[in-house]
PDB file of N, CA and C in Angstrom:
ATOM      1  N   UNK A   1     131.526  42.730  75.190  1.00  0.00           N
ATOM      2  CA  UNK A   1     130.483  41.763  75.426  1.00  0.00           C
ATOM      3  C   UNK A   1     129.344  42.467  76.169  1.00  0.00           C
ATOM      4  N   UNK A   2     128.026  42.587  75.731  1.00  0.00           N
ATOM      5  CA  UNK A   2     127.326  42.959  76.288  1.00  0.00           C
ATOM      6  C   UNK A   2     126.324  42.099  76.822  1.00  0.00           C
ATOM      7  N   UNK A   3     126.111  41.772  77.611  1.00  0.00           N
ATOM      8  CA  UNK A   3     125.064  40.820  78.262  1.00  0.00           C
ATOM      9  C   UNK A   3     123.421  41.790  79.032  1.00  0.00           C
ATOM     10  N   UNK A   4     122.240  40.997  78.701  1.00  0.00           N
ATOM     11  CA  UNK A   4     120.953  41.648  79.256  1.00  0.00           C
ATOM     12  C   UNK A   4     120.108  40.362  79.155  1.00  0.00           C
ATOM     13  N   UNK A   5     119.394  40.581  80.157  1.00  0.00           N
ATOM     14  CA  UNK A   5     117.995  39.965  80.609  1.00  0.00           C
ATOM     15  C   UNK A   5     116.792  40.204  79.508  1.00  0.00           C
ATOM     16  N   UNK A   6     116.098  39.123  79.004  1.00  0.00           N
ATOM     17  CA  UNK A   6     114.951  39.048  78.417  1.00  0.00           C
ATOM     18  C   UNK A   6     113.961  38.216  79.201  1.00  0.00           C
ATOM     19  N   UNK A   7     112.445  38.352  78.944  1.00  0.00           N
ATOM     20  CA  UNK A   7     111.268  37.838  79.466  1.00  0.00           C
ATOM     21  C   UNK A   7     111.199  36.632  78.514  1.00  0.00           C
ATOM     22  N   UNK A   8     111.067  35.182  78.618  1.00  0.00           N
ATOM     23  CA  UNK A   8     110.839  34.150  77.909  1.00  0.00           C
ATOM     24  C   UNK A   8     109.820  33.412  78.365  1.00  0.00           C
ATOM     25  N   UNK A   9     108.870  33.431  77.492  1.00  0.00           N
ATOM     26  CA  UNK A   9     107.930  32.042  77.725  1.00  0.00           C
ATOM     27  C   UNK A   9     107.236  32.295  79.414  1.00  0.00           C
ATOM     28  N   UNK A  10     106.731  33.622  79.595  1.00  0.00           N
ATOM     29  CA  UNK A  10     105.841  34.699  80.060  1.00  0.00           C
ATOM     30  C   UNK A  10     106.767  34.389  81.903  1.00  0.00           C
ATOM     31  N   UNK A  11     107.704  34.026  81.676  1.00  0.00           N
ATOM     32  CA  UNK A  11     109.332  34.433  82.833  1.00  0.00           C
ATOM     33  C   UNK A  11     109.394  35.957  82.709  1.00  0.00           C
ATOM     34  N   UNK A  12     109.946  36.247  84.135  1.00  0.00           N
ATOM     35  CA  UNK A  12     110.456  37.362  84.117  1.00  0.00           C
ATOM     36  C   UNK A  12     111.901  37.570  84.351  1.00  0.00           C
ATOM     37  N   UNK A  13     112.687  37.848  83.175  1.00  0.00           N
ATOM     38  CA  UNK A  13     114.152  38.209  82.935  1.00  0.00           C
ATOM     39  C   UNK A  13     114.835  36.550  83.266  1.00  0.00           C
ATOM     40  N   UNK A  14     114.258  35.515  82.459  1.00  0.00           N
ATOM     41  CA  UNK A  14     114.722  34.455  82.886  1.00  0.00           C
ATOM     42  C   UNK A  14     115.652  34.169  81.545  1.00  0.00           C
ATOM     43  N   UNK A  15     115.896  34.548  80.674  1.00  0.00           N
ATOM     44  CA  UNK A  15     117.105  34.195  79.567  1.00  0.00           C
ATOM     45  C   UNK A  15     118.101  35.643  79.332  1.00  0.00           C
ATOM     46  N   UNK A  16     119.167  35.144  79.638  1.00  0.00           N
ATOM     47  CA  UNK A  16     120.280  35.517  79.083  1.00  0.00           C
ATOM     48  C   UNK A  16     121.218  35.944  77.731  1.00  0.00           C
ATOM     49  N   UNK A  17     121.138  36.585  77.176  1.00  0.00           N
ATOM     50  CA  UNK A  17     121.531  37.208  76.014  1.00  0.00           C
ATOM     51  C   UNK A  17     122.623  37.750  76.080  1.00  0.00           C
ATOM     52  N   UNK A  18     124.004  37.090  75.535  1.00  0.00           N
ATOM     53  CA  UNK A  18     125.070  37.961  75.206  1.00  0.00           C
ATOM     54  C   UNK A  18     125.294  37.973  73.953  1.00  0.00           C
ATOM     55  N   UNK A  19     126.002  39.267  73.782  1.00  0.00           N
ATOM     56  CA  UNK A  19     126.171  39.789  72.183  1.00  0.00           C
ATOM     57  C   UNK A  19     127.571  40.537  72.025  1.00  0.00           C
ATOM     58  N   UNK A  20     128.149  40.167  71.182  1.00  0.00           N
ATOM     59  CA  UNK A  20     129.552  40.722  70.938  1.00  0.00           C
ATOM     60  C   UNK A  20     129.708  40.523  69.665  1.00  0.00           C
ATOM     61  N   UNK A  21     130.523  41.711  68.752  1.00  0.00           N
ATOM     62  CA  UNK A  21     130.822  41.015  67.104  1.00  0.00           C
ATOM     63  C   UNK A  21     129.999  40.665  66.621  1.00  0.00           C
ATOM     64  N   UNK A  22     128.707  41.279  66.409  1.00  0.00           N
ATOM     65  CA  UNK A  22     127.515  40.504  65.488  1.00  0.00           C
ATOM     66  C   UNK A  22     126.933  39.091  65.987  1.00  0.00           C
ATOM     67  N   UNK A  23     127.408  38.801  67.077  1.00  0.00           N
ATOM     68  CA  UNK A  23     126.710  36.964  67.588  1.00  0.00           C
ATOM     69  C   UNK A  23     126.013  37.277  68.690  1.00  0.00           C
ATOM     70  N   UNK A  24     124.880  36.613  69.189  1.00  0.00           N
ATOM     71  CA  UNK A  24     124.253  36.655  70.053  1.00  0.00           C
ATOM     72  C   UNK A  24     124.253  35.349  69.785  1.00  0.00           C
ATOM     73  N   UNK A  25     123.912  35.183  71.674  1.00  0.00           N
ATOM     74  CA  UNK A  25     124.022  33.732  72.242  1.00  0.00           C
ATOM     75  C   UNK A  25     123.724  33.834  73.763  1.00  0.00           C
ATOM     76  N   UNK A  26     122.117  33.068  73.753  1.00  0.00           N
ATOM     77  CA  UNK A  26     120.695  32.777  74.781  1.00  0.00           C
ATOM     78  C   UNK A  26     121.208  31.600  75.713  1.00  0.00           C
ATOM     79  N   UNK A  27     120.757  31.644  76.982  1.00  0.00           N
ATOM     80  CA  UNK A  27     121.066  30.396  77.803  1.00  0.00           C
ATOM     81  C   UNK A  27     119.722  30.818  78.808  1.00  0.00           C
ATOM     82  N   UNK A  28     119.218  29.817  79.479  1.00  0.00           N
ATOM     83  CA  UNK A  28     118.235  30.101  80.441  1.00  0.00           C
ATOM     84  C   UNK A  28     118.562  29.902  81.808  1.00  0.00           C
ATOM     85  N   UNK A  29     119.761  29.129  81.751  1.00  0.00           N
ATOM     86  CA  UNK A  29     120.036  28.680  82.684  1.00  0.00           C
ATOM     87  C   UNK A  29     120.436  29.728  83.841  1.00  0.00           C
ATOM     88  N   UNK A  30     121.785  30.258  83.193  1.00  0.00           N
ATOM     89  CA  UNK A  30     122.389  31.692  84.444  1.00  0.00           C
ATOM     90  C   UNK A  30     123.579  32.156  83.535  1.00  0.00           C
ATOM     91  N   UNK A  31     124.097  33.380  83.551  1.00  0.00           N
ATOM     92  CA  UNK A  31     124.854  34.297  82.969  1.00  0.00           C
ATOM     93  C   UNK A  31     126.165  33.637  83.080  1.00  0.00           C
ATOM     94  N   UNK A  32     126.929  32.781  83.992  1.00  0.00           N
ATOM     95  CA  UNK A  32     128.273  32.316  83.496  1.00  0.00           C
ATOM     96  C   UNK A  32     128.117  31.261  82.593  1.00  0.00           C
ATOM     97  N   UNK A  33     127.062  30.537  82.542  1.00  0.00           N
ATOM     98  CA  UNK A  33     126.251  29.454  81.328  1.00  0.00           C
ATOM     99  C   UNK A  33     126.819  30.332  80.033  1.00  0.00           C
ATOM    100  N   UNK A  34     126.150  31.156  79.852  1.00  0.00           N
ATOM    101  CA  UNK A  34     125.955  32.198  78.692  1.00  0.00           C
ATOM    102  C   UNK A  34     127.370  32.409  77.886  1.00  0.00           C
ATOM    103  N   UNK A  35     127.850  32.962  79.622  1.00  0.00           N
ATOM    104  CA  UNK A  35     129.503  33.619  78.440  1.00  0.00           C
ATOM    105  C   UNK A  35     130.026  32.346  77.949  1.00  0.00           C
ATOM    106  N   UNK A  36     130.355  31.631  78.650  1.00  0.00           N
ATOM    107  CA  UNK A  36     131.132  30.013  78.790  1.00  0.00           C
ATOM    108  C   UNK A  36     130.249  29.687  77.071  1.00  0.00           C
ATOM    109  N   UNK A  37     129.051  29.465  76.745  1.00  0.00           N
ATOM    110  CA  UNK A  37     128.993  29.256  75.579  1.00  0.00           C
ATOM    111  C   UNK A  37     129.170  29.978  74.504  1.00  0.00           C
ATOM    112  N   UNK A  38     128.943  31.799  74.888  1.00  0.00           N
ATOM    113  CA  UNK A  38     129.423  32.795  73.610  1.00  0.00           C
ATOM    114  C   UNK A  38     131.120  32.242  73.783  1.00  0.00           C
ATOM    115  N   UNK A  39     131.713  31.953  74.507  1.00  0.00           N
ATOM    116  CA  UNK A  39     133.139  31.954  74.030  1.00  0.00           C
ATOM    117  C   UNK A  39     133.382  31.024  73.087  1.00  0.00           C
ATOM    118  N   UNK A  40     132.750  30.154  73.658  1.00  0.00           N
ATOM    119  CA  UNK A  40     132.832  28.577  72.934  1.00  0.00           C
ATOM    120  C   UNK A  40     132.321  29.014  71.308  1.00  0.00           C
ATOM    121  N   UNK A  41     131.266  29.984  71.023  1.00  0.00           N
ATOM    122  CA  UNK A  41     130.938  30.025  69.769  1.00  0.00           C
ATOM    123  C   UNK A  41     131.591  30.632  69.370  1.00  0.00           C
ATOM    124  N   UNK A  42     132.488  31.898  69.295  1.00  0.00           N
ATOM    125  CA  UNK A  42     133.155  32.718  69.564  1.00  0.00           C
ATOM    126  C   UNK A  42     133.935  32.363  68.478  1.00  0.00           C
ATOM    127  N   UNK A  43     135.145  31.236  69.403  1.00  0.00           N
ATOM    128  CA  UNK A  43     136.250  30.442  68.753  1.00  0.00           C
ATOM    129  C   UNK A  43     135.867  29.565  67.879  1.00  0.00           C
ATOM    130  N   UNK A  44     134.506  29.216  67.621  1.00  0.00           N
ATOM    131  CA  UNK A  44     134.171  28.296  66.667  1.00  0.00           C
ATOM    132  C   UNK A  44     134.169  28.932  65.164  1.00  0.00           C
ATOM    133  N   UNK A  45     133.593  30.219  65.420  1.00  0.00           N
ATOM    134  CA  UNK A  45     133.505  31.037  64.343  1.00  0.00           C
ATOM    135  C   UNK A  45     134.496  31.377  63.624  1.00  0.00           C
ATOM    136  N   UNK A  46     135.647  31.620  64.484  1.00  0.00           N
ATOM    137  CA  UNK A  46     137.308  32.379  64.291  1.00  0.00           C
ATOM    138  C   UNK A  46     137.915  30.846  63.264  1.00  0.00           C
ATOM    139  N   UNK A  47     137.598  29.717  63.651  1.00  0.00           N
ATOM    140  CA  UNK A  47     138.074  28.732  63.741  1.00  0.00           C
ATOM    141  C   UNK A  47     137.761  27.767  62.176  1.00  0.00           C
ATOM    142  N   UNK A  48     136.592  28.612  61.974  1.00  0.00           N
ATOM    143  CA  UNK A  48     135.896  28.187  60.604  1.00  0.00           C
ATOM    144  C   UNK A  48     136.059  29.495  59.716  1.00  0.00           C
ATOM    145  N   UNK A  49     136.428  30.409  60.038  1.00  0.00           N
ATOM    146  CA  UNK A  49     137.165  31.361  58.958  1.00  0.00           C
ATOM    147  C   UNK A  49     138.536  31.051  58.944  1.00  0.00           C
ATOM    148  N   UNK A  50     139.037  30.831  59.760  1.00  0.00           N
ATOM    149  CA  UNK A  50     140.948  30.740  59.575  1.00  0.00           C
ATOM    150  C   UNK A  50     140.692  29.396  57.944  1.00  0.00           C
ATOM    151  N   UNK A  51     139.429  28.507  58.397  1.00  0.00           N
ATOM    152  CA  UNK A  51     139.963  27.437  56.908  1.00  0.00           C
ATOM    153  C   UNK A  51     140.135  26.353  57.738  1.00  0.00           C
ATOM    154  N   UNK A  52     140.207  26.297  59.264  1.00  0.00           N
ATOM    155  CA  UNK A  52     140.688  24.705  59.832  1.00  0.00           C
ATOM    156  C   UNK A  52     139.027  24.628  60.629  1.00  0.00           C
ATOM    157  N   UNK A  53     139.137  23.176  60.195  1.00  0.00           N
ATOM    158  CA  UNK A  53     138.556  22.430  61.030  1.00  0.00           C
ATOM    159  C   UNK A  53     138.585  21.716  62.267  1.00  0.00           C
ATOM    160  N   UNK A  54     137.769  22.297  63.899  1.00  0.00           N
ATOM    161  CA  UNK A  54     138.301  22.158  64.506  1.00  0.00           C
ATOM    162  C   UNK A  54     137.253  20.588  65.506  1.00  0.00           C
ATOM    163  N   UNK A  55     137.902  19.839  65.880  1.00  0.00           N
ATOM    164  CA  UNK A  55     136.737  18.693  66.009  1.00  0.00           C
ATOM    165  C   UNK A  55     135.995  18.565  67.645  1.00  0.00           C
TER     166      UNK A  55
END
């Protein structure tokens, strides 16, 4: 998982970018925001290749 700071909307290093496995996934909020949702997409992804739908 690699996580870095970007400039948004003329902020300085105010969005969050993590990237792992081809996904990136932005939060503005703060960096445990970030992972907490790459995980969440993470398993969503895994979850829609296995073939199940998860609700």
């Amino acid at each position: 998982m690699y996580i870095s700071y970007r400039n948004y909307h003329g902020g300085i290093n105010n969005l969050v970018v993590v990237e792992s496995s081809g996904v990136v996934t932005t939060s503005l909020k703060d960096k445990e925001t970030a992972i907490r949702t790459h995980k969440r997409k993470l398993k969503r992804i895994k979850a829609k290749q296995k073939g199940t739908k998860q609700a």
